[in-house]
N, C-alpha and C. Protein backbone atom coordinates (compact mmCIF):
# COMPACT_ATOMS: atom_id res chain seq x y z
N UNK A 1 0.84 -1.18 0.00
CA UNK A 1 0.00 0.00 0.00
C UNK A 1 0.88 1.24 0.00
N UNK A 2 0.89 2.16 -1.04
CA UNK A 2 1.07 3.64 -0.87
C UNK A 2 0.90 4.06 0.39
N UNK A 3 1.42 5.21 0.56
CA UNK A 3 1.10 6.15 1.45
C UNK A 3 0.60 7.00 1.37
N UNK A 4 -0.18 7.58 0.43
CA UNK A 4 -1.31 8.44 0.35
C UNK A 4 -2.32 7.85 0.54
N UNK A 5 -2.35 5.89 0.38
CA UNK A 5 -3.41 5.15 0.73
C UNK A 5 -3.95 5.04 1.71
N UNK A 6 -3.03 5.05 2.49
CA UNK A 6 -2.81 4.12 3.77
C UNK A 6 -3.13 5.74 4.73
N UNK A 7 -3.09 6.76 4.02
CA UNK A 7 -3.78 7.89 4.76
C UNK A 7 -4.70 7.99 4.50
N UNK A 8 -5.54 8.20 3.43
CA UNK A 8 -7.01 8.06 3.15
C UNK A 8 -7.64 6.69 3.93
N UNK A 9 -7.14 5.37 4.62
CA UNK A 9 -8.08 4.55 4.50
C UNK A 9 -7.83 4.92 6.42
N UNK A 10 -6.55 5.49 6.84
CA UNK A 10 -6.38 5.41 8.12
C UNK A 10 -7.61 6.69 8.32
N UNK A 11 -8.07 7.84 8.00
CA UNK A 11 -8.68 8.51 8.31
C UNK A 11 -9.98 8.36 7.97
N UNK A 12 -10.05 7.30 7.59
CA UNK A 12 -11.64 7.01 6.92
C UNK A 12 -12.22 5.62 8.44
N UNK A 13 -10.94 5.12 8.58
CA UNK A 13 -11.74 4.28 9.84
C UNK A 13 -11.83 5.03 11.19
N UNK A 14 -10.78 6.19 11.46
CA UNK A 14 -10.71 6.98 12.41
C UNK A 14 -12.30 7.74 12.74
N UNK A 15 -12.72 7.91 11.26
CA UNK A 15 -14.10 8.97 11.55
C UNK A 15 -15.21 7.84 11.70
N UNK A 16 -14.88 6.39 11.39
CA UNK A 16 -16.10 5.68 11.57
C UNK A 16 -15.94 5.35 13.00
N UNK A 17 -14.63 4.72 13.71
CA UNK A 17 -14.86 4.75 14.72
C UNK A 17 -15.41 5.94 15.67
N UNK A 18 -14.94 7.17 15.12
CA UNK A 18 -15.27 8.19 15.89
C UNK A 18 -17.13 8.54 15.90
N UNK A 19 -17.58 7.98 14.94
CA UNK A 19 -19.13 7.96 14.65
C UNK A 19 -19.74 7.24 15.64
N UNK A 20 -19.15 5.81 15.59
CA UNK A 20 -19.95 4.55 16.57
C UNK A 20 -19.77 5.45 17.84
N UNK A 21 -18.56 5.88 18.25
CA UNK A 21 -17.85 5.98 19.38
C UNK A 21 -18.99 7.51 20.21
N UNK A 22 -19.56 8.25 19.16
CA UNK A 22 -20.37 9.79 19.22
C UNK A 22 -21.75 9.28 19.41
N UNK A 23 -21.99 8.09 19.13
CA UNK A 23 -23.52 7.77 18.77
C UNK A 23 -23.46 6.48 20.12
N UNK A 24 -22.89 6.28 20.45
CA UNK A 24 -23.04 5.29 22.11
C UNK A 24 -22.67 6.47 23.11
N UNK A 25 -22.23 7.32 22.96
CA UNK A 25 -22.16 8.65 24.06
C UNK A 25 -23.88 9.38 23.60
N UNK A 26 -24.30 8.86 22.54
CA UNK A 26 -25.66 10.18 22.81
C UNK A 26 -26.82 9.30 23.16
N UNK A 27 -26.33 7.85 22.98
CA UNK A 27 -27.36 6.43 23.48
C UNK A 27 -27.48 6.40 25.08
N UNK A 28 -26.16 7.10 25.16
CA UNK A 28 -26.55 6.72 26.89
C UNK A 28 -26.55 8.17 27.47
N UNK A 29 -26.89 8.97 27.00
CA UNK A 29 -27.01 10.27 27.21
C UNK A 29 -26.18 11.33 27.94
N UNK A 30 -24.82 10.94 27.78
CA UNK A 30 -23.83 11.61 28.25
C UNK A 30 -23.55 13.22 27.86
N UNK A 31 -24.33 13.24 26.90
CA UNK A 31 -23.76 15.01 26.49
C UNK A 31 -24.91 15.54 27.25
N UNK A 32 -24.70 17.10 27.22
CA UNK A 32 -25.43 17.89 28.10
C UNK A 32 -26.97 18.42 27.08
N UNK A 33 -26.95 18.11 25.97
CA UNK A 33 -27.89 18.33 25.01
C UNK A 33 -27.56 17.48 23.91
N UNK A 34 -29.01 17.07 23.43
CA UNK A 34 -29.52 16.37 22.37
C UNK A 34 -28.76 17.15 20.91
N UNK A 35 -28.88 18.36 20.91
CA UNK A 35 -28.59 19.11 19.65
C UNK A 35 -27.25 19.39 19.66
N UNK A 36 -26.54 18.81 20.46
CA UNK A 36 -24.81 19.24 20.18
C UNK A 36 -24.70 18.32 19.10
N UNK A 37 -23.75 18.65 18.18
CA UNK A 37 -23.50 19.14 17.35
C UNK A 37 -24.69 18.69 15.46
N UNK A 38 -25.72 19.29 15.76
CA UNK A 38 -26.31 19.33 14.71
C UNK A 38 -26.98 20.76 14.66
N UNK A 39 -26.82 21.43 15.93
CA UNK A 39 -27.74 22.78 15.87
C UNK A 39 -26.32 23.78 16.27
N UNK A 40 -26.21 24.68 15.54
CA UNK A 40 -24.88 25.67 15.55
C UNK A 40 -25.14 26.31 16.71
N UNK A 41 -26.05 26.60 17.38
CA UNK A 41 -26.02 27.60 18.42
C UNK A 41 -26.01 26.76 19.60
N UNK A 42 -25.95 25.70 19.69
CA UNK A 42 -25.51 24.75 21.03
C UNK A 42 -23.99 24.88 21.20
N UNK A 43 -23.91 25.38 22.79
CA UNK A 43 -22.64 25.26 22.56
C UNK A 43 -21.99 24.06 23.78
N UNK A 44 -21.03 23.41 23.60
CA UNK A 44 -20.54 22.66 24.69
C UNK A 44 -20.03 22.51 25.91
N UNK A 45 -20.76 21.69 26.38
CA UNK A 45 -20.23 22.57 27.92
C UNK A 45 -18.18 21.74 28.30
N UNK A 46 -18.42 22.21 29.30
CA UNK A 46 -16.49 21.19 29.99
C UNK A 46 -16.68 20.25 29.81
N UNK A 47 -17.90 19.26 30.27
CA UNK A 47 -17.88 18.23 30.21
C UNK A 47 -18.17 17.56 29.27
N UNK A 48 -18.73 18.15 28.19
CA UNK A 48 -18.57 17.38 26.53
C UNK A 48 -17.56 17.91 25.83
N UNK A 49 -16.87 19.01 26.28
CA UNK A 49 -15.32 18.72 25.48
C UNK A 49 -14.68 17.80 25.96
N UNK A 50 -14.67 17.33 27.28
CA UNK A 50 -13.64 16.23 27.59
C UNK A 50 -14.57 15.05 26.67
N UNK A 51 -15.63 14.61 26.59
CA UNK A 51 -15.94 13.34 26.26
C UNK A 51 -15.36 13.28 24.70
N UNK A 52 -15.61 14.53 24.13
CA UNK A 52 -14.93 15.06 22.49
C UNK A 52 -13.53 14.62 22.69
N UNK A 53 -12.68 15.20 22.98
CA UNK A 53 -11.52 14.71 23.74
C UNK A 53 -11.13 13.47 23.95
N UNK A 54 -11.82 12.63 24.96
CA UNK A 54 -12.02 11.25 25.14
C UNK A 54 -12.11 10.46 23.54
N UNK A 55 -13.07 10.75 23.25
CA UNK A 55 -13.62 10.26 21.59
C UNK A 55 -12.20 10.30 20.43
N UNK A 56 -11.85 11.60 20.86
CA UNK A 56 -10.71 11.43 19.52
C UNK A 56 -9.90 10.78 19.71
N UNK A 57 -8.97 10.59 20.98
CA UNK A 57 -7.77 10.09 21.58
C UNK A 57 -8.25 8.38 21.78
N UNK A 58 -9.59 8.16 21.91
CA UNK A 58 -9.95 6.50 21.44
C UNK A 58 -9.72 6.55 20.34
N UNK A 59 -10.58 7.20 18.98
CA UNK A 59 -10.79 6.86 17.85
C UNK A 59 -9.14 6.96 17.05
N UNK A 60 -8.27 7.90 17.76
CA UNK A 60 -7.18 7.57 17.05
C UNK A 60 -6.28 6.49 17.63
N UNK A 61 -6.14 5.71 18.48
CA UNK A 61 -5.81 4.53 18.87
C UNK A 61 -6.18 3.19 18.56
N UNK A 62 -7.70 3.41 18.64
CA UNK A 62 -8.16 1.95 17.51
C UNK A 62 -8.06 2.14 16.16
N UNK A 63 -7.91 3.36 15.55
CA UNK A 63 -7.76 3.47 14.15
C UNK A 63 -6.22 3.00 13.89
N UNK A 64 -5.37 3.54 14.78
CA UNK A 64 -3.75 2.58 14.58
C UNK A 64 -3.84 1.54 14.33
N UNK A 65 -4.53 0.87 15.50
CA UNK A 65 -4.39 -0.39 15.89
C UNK A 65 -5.35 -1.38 14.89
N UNK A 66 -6.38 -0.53 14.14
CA UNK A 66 -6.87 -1.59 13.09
C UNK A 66 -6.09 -1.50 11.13
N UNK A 67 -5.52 -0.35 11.84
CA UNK A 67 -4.66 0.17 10.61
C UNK A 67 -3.75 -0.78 10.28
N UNK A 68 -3.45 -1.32 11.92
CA UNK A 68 -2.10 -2.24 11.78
C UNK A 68 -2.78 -4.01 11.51
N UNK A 69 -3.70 -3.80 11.93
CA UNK A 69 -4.75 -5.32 11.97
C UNK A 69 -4.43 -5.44 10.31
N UNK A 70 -5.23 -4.01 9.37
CA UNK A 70 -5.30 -4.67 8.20
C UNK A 70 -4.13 -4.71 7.53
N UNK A 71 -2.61 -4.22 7.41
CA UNK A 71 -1.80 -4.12 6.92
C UNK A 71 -1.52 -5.36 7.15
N UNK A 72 -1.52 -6.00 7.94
CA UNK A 72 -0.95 -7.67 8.27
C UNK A 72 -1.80 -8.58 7.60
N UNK A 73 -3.12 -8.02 7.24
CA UNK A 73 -3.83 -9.36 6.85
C UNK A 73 -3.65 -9.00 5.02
N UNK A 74 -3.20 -7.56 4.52
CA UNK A 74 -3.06 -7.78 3.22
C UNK A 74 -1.80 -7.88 2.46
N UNK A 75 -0.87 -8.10 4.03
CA UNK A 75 0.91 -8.58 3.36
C UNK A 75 0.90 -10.13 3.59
């Protein structure tokens, strides 16, 4: 795999995990409002920047770590 590949496919699982990862934080109702982030004038409180926060620093760790899953299964 290229490396322009292997950046497009690493940032493409990063935002899916980061999706699942946004949508089980609004299942169990952890943000402080329903309309963060689909209504512009919501704004976030401390405690949903840390979960934002939380979210990215997961989603970019399992995105390594499946980055590295698939590189092994297509060498």
């Amino acid at each position: 795999m290229g490396g322009f590949s292997k950046f497009i496919i690493y940032n493409v699982v990063v935002y899916i995990i980061y999706w699942i990862i946004d949508h089980i934080f609004t299942f169990l109702n952890l943000y402080s409002s329903k309309k963060l982030g689909q209504d512009l004038l919501v704004m976030p409180t401390d405690s949903d920047l840390k979960l934002i926060i939380i979210n990215i620093i997961l989603s970019a760790i399992l995105g390594f770590i499946v980055m590295r899953w698939i590189e092994r299964k297509l060498i």
